[in-house]
PDB file of N, CA and C in Angstrom:
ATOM      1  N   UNK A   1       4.609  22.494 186.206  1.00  0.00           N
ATOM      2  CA  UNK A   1       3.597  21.797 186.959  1.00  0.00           C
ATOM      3  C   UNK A   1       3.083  22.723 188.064  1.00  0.00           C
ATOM      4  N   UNK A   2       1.629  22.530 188.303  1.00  0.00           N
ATOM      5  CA  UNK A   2       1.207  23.331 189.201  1.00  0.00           C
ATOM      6  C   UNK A   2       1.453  22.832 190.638  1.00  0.00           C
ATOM      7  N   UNK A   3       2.240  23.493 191.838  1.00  0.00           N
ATOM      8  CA  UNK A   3       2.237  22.691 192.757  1.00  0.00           C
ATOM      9  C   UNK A   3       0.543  22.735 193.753  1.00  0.00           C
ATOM     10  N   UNK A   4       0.218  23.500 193.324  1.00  0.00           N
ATOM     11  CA  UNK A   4      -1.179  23.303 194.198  1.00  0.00           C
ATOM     12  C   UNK A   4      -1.964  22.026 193.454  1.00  0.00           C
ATOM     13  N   UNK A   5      -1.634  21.543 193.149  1.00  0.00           N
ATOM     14  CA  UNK A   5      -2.245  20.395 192.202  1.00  0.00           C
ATOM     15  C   UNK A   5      -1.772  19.011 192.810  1.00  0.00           C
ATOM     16  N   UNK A   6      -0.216  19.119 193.488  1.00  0.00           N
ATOM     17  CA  UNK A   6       0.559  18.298 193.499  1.00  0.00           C
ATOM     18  C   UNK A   6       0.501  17.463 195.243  1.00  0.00           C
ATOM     19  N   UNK A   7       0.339  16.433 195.249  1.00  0.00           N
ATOM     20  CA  UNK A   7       0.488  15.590 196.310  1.00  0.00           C
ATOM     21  C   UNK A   7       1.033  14.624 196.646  1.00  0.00           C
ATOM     22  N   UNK A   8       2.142  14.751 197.847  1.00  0.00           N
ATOM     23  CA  UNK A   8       2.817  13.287 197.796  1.00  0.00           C
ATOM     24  C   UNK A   8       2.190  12.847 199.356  1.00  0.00           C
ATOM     25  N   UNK A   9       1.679  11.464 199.526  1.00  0.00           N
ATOM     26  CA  UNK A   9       1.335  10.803 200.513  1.00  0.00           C
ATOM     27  C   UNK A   9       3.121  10.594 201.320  1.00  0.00           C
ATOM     28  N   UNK A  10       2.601  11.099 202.670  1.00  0.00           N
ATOM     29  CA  UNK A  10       3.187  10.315 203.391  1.00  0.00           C
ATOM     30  C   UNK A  10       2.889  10.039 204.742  1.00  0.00           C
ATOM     31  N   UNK A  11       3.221   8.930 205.533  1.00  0.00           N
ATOM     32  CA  UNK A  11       3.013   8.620 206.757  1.00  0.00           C
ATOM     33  C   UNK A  11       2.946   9.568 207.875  1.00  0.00           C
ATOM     34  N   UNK A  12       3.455  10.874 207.462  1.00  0.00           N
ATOM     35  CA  UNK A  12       3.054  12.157 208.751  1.00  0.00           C
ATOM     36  C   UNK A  12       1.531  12.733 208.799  1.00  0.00           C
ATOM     37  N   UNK A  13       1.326  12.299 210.188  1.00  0.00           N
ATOM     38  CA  UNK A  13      -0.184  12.854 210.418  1.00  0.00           C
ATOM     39  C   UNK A  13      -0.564  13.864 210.353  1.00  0.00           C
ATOM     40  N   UNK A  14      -0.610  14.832 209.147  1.00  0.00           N
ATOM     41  CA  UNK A  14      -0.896  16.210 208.640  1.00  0.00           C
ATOM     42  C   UNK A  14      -2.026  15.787 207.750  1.00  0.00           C
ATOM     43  N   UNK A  15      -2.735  17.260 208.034  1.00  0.00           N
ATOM     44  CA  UNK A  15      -4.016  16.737 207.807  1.00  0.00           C
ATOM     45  C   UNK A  15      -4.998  16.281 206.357  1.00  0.00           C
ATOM     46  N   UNK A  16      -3.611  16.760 205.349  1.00  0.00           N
ATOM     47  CA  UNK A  16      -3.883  16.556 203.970  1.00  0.00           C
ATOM     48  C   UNK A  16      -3.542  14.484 204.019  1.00  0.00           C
ATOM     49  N   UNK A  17      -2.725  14.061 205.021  1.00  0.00           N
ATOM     50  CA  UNK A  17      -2.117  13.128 204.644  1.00  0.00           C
ATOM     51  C   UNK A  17      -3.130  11.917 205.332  1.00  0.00           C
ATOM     52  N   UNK A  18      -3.661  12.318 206.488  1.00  0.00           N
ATOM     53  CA  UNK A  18      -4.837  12.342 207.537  1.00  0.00           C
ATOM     54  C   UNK A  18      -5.896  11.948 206.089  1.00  0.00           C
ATOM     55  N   UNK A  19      -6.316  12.643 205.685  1.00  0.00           N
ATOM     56  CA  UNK A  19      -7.494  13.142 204.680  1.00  0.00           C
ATOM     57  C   UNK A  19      -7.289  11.875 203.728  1.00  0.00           C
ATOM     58  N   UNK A  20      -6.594  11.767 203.314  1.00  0.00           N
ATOM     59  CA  UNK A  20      -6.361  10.878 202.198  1.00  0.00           C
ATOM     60  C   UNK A  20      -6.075   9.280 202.669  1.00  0.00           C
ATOM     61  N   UNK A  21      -5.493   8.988 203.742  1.00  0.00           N
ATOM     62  CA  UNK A  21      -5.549   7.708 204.373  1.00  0.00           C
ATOM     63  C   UNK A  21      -7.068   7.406 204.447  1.00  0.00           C
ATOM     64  N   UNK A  22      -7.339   7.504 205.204  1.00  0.00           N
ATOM     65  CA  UNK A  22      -9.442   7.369 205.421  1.00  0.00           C
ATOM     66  C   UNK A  22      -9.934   7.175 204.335  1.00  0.00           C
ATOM     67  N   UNK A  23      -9.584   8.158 203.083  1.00  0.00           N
ATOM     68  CA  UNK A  23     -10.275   7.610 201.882  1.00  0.00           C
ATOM     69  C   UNK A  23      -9.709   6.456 201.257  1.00  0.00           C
ATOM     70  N   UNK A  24      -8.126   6.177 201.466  1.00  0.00           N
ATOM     71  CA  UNK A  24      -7.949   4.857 200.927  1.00  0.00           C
ATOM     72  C   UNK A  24      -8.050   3.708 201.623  1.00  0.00           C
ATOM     73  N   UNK A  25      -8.461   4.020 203.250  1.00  0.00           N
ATOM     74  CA  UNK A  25      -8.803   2.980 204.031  1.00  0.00           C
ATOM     75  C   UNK A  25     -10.378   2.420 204.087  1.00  0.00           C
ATOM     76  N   UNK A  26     -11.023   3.692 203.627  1.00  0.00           N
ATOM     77  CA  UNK A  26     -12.637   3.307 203.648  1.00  0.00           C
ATOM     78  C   UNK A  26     -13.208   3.119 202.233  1.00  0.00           C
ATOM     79  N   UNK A  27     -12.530   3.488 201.389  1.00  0.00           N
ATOM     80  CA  UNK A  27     -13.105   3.050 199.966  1.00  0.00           C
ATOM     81  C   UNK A  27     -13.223   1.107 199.657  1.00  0.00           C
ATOM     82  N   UNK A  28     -12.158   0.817 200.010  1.00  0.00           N
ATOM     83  CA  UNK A  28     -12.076  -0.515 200.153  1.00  0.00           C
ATOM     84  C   UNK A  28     -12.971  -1.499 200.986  1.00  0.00           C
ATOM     85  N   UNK A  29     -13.079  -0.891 201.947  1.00  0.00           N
ATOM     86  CA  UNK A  29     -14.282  -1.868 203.181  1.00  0.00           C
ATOM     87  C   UNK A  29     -15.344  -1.002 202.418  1.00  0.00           C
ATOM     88  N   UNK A  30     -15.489  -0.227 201.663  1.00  0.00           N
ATOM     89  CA  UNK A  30     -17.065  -0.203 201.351  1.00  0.00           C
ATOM     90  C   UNK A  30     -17.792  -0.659 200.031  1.00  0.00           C
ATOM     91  N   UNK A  31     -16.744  -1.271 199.387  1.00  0.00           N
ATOM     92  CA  UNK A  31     -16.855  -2.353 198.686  1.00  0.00           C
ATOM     93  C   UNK A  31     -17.262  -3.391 198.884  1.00  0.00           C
ATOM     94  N   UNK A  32     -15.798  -3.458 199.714  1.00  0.00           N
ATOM     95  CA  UNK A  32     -15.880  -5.103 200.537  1.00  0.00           C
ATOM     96  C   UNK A  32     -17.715  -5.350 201.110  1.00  0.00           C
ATOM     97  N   UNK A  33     -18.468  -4.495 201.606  1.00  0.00           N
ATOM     98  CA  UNK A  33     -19.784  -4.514 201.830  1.00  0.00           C
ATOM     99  C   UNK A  33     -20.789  -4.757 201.254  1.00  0.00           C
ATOM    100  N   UNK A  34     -20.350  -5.167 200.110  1.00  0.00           N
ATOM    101  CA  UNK A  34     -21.125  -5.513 198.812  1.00  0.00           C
ATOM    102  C   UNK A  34     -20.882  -6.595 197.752  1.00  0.00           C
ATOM    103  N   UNK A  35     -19.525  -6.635 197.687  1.00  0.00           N
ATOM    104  CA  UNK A  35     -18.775  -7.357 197.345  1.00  0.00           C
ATOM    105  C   UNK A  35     -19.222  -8.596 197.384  1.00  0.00           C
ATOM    106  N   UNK A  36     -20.302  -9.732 196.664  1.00  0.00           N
ATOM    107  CA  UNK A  36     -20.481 -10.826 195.952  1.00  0.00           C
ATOM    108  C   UNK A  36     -19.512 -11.815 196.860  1.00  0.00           C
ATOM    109  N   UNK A  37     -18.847 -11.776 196.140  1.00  0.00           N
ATOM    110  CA  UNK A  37     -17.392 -13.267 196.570  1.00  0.00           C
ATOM    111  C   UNK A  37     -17.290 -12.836 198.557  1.00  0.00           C
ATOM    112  N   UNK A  38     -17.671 -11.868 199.309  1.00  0.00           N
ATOM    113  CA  UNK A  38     -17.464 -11.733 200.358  1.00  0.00           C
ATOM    114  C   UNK A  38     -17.987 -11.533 201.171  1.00  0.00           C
ATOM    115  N   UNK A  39     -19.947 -11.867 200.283  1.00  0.00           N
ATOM    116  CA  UNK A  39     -21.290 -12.216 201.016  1.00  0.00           C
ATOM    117  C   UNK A  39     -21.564 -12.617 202.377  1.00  0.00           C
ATOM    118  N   UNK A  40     -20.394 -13.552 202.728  1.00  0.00           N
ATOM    119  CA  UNK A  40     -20.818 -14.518 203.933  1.00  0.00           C
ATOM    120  C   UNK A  40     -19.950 -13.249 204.633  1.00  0.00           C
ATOM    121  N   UNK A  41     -19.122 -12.537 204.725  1.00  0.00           N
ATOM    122  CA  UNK A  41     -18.846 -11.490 205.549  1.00  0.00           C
ATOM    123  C   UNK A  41     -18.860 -10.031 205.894  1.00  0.00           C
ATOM    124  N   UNK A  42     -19.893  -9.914 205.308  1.00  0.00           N
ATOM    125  CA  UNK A  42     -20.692  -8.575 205.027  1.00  0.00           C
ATOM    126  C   UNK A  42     -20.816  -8.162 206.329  1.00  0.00           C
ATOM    127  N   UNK A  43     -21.251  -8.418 207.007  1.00  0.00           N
ATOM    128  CA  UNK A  43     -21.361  -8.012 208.937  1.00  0.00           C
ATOM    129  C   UNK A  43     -20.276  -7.663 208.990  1.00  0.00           C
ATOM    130  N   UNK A  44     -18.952  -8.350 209.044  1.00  0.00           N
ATOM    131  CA  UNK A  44     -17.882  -8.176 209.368  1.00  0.00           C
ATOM    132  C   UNK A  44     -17.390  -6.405 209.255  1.00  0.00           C
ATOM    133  N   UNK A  45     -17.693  -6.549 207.452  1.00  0.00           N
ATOM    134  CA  UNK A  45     -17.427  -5.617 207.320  1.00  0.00           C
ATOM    135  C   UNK A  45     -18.184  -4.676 207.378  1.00  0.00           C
ATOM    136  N   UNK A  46     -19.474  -4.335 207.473  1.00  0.00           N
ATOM    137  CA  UNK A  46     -20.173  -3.279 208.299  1.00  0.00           C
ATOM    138  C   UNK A  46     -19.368  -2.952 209.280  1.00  0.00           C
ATOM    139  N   UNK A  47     -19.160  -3.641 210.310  1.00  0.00           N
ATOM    140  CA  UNK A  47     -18.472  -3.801 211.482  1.00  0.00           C
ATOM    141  C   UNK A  47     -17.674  -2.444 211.446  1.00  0.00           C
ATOM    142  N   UNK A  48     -16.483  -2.743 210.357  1.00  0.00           N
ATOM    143  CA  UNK A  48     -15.324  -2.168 210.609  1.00  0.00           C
ATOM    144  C   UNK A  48     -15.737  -1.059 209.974  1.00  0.00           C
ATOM    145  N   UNK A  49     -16.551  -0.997 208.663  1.00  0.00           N
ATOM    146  CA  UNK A  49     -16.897   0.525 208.699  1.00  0.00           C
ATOM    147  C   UNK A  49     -17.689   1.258 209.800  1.00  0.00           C
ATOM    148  N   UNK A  50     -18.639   0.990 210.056  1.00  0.00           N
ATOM    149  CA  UNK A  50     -18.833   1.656 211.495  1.00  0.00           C
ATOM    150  C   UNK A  50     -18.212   2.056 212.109  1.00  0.00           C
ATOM    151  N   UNK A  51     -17.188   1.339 212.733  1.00  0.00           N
ATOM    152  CA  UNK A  51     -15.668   1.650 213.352  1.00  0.00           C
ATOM    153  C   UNK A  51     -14.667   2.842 213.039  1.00  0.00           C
ATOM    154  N   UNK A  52     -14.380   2.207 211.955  1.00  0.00           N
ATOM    155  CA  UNK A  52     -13.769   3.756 210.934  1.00  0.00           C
ATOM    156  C   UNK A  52     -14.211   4.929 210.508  1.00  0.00           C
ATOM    157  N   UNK A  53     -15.354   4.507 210.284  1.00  0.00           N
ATOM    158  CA  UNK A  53     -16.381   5.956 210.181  1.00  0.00           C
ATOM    159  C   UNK A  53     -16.820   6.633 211.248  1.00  0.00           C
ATOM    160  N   UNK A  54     -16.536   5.808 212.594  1.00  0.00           N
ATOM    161  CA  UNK A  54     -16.631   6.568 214.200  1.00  0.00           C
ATOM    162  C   UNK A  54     -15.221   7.262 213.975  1.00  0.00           C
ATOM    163  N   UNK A  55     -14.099   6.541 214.136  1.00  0.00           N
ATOM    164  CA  UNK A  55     -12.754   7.219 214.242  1.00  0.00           C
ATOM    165  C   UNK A  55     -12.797   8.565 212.952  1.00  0.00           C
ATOM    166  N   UNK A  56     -13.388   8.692 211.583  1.00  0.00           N
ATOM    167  CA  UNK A  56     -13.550  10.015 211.077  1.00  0.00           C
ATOM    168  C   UNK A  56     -13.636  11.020 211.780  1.00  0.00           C
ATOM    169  N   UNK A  57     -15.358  10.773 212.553  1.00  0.00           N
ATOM    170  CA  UNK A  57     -15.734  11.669 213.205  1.00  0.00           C
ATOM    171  C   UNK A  57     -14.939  12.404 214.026  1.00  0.00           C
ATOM    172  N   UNK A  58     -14.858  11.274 215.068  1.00  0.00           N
ATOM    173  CA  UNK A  58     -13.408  12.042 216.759  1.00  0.00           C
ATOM    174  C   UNK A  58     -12.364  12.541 215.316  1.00  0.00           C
ATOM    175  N   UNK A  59     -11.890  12.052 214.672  1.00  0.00           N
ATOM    176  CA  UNK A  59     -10.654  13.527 214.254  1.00  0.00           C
ATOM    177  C   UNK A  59     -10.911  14.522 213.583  1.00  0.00           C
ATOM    178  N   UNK A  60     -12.201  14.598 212.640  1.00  0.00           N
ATOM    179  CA  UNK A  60     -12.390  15.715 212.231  1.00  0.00           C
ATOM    180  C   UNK A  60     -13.277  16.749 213.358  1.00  0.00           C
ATOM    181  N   UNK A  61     -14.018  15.817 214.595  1.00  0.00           N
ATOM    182  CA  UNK A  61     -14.057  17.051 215.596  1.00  0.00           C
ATOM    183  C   UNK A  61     -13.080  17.253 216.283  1.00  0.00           C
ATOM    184  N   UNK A  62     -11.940  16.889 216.493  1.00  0.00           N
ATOM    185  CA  UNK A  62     -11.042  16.643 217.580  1.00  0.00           C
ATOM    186  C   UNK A  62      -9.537  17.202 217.144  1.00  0.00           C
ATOM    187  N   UNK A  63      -9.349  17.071 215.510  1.00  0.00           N
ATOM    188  CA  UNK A  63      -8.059  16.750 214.897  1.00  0.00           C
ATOM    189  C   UNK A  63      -7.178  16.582 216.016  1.00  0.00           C
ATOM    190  N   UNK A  64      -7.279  14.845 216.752  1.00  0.00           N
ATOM    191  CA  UNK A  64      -6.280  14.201 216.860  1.00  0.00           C
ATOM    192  C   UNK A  64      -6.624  12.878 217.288  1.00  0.00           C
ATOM    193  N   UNK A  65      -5.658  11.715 216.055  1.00  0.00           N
ATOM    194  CA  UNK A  65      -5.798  10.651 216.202  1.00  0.00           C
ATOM    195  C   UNK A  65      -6.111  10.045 217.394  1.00  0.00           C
ATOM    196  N   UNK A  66      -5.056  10.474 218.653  1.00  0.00           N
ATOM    197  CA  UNK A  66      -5.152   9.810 219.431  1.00  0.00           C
ATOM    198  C   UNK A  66      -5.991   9.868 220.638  1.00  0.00           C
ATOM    199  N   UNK A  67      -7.494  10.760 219.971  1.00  0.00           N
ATOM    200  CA  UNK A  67      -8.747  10.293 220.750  1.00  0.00           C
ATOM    201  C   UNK A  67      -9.448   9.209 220.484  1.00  0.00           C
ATOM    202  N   UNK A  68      -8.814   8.569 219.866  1.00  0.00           N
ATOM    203  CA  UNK A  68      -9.540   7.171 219.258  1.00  0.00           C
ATOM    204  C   UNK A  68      -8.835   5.799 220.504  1.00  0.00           C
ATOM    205  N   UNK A  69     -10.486   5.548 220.527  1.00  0.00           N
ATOM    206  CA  UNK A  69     -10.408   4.202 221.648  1.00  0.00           C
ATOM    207  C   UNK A  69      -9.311   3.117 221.546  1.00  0.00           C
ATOM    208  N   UNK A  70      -8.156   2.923 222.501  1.00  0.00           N
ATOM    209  CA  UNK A  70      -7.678   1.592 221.857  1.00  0.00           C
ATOM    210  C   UNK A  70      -8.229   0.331 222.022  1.00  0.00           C
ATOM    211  N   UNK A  71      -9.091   0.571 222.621  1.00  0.00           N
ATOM    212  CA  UNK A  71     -10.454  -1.125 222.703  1.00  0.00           C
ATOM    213  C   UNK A  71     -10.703  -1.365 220.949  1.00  0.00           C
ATOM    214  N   UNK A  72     -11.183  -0.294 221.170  1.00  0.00           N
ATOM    215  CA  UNK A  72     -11.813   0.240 219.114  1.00  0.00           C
ATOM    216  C   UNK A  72     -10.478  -0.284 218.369  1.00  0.00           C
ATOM    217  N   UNK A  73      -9.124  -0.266 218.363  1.00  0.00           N
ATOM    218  CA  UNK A  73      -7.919  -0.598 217.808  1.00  0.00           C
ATOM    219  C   UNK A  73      -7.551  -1.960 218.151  1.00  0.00           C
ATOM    220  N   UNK A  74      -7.809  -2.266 219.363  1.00  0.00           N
ATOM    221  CA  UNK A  74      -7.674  -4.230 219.086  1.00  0.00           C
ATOM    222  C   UNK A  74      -9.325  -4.370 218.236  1.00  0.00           C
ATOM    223  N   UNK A  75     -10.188  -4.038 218.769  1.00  0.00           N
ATOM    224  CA  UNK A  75     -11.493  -4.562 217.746  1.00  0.00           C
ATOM    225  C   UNK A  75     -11.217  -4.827 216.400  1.00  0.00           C
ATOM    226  N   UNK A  76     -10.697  -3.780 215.899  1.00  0.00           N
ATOM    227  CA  UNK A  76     -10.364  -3.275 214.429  1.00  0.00           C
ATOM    228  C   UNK A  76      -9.189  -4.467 214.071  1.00  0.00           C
ATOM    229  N   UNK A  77      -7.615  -4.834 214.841  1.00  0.00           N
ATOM    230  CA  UNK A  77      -6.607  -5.524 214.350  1.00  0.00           C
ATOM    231  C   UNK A  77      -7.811  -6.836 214.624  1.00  0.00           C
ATOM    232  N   UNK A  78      -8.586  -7.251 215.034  1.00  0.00           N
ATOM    233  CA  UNK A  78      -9.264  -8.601 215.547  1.00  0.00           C
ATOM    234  C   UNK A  78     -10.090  -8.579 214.215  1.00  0.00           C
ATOM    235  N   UNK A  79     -10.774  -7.843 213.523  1.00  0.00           N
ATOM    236  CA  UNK A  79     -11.570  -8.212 213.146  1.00  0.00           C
ATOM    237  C   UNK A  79     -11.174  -7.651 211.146  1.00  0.00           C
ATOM    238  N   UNK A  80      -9.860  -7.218 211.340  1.00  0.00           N
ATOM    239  CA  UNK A  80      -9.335  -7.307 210.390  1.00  0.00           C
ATOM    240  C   UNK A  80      -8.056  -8.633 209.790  1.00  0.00           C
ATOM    241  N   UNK A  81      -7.729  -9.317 211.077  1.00  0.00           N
ATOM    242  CA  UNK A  81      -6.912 -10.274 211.044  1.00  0.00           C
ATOM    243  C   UNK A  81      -7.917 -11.574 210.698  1.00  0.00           C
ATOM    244  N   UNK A  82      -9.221 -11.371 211.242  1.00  0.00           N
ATOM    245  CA  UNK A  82     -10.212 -12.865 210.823  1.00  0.00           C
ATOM    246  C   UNK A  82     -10.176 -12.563 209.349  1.00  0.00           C
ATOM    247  N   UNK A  83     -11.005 -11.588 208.857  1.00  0.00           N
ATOM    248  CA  UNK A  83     -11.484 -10.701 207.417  1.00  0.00           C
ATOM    249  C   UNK A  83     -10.025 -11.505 206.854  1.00  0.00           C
ATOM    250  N   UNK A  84      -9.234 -11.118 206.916  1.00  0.00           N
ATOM    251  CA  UNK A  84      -7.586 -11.587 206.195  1.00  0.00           C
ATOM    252  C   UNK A  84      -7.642 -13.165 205.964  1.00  0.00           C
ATOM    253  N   UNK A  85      -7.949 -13.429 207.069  1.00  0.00           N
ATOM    254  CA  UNK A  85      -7.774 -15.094 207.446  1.00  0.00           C
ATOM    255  C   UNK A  85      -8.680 -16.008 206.043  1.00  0.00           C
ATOM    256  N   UNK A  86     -10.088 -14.651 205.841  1.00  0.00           N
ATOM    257  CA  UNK A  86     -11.188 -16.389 205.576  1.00  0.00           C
ATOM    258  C   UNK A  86     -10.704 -15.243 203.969  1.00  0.00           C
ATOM    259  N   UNK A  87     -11.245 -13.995 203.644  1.00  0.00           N
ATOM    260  CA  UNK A  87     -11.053 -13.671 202.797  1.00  0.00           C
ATOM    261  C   UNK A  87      -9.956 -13.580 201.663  1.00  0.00           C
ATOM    262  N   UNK A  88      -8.776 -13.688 202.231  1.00  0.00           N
ATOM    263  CA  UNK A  88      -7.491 -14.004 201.119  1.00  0.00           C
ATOM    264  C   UNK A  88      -7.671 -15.236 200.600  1.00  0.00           C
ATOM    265  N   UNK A  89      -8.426 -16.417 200.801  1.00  0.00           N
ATOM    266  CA  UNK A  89      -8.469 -17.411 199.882  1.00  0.00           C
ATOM    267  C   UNK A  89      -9.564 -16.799 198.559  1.00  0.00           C
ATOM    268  N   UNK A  90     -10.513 -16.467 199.264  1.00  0.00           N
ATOM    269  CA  UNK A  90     -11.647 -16.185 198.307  1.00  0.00           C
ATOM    270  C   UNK A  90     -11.514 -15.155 197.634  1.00  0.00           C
ATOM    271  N   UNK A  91     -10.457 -14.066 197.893  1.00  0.00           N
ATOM    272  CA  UNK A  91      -9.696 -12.767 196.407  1.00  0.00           C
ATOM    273  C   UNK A  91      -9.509 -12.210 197.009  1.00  0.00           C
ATOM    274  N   UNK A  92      -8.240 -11.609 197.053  1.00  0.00           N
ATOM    275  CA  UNK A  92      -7.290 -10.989 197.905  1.00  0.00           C
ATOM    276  C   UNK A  92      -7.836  -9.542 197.888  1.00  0.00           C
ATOM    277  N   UNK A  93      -8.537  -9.016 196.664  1.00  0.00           N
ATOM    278  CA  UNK A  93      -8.425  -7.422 195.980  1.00  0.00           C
ATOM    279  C   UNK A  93      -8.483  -6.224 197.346  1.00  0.00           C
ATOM    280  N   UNK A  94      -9.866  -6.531 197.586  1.00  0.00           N
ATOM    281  CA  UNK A  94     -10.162  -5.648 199.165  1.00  0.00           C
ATOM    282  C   UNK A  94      -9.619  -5.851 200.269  1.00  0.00           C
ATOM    283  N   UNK A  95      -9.593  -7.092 200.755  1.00  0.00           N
ATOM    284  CA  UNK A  95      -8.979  -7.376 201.830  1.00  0.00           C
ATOM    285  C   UNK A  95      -7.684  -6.728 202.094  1.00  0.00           C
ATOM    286  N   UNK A  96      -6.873  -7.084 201.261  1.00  0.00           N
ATOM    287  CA  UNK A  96      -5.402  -6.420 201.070  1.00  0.00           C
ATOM    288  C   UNK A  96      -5.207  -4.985 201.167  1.00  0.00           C
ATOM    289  N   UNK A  97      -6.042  -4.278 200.115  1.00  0.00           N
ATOM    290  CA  UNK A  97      -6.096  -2.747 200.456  1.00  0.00           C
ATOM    291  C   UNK A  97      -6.344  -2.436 201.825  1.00  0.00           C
ATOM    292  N   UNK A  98      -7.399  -2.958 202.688  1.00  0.00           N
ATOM    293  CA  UNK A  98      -7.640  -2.480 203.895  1.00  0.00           C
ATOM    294  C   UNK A  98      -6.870  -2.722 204.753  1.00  0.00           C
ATOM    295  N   UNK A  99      -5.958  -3.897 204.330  1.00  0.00           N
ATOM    296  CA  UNK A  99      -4.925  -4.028 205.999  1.00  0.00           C
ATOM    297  C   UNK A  99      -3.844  -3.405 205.266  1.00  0.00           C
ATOM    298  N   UNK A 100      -3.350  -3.041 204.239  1.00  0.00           N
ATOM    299  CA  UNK A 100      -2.274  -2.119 204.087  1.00  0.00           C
ATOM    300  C   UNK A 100      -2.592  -0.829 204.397  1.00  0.00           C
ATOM    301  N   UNK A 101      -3.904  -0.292 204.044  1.00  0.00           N
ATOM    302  CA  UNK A 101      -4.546   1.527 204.374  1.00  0.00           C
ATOM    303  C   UNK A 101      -4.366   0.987 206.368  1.00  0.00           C
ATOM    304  N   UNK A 102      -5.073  -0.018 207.102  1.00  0.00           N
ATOM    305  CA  UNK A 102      -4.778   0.113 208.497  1.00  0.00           C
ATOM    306  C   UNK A 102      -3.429   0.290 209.106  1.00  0.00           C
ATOM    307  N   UNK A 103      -2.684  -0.212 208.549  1.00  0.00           N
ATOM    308  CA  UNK A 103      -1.462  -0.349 208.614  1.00  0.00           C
ATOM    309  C   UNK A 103      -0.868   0.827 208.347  1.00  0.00           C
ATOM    310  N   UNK A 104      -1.425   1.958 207.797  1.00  0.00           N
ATOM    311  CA  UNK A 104      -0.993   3.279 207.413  1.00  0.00           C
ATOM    312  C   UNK A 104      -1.621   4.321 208.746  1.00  0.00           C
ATOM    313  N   UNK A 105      -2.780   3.777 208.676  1.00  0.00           N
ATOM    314  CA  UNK A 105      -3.493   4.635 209.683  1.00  0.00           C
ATOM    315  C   UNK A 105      -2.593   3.928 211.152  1.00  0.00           C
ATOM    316  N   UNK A 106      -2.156   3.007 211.679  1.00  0.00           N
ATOM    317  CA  UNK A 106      -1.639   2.537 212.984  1.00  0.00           C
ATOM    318  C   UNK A 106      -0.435   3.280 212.757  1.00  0.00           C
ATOM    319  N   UNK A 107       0.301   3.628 211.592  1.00  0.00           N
ATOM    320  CA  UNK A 107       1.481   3.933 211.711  1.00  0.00           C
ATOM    321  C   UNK A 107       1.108   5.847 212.141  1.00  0.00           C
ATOM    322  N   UNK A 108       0.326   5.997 211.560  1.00  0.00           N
ATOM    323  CA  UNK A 108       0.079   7.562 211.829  1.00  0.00           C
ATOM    324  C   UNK A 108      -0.736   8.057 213.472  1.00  0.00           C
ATOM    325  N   UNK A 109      -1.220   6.947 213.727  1.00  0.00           N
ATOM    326  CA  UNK A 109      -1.383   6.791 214.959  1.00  0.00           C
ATOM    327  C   UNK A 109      -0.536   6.572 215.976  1.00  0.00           C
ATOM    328  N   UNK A 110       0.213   5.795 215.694  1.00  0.00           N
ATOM    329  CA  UNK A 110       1.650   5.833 216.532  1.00  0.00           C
ATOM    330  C   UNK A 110       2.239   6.872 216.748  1.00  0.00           C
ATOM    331  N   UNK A 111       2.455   7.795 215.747  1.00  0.00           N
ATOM    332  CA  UNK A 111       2.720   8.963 215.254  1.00  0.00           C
ATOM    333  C   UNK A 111       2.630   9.819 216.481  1.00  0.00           C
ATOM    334  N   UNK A 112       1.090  10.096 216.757  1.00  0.00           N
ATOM    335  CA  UNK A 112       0.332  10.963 216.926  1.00  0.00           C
ATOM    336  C   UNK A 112       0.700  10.893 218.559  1.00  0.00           C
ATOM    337  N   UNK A 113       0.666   9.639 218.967  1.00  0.00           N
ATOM    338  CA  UNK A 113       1.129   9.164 220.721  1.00  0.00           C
ATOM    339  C   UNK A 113       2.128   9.373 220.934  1.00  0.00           C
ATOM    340  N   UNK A 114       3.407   9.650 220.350  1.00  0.00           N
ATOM    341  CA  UNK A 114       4.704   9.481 220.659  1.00  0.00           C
ATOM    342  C   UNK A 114       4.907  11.307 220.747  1.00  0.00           C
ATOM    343  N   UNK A 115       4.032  11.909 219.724  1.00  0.00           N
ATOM    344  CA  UNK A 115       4.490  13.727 219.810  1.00  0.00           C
ATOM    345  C   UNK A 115       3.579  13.898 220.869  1.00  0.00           C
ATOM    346  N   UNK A 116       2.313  12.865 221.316  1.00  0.00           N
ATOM    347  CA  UNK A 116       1.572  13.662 222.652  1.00  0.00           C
ATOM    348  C   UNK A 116       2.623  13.301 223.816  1.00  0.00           C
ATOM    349  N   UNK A 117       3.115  12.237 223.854  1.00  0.00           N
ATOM    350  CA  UNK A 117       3.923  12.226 224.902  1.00  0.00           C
ATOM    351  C   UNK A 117       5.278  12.701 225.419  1.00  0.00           C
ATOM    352  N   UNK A 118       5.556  13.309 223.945  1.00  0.00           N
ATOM    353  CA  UNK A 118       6.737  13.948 224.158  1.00  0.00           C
ATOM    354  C   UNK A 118       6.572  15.545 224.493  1.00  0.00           C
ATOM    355  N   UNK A 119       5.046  16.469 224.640  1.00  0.00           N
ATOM    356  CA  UNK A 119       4.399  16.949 225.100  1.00  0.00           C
ATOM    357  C   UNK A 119       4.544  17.146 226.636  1.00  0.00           C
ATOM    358  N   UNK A 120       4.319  16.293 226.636  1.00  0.00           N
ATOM    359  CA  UNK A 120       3.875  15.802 228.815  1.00  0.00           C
ATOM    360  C   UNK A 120       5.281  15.948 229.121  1.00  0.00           C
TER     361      UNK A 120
END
């Protein structure tokens, strides 16, 4: 097997691992944006892509998570906890991906605060 071929995801904020969260966190809400059965919350989810697609930006100019607003991080748990609320009755498919990919990205974010502060 070729290892340049080879990738294992994991929760350390390196930037291959960085790279690949975002795409499995934003492929899903950009569905969800179109997504028929989830019409009545299409804003919503604009919303949060906007959001996420701001937080791209600050790390690929910045490479580091933790220039990202935590106003922007309750916005995001607020407006991913409603999205959860009305959307898991009406089909789980997207919804679910995106709070498990956030849930990846908070954990790598956590990450990212605990080595800046162990820094200082």
């Amino acid at each position: 097997m070729n290892e340049k071929y080879t990738f294992t995801y994991e929760t350390k904020p390196t930037e291959q691992n960085i790279d690949y969260m975002f795409q499995r966190f934003l492929l899903p809400i950009i569905i969800a944006m179109q997504y028929q059965p989830y019409q009545t919350y299409w804003n919503e989810y604009h919303q949060l892509f906007n959001i996420v697609k701001h937080w791209i930006g600050i790390y690929y100019n910045h490479h580091d998570l933790t220039k990202i607003d935590c106003n922007e991080l309750k916005q995001v748990d607020s407006l991913i906890a409603d999205l959860k609320f009305e959307c898991l009755a009406i089909d789980t498919t997207y919804i679910e991906e995106i709070d498990i990919w956030h849930g990846e990205f908070l954990q790598m974010w956590k990450h990212c605060i605990e080595k800046d502060r162990e820094k200082k």
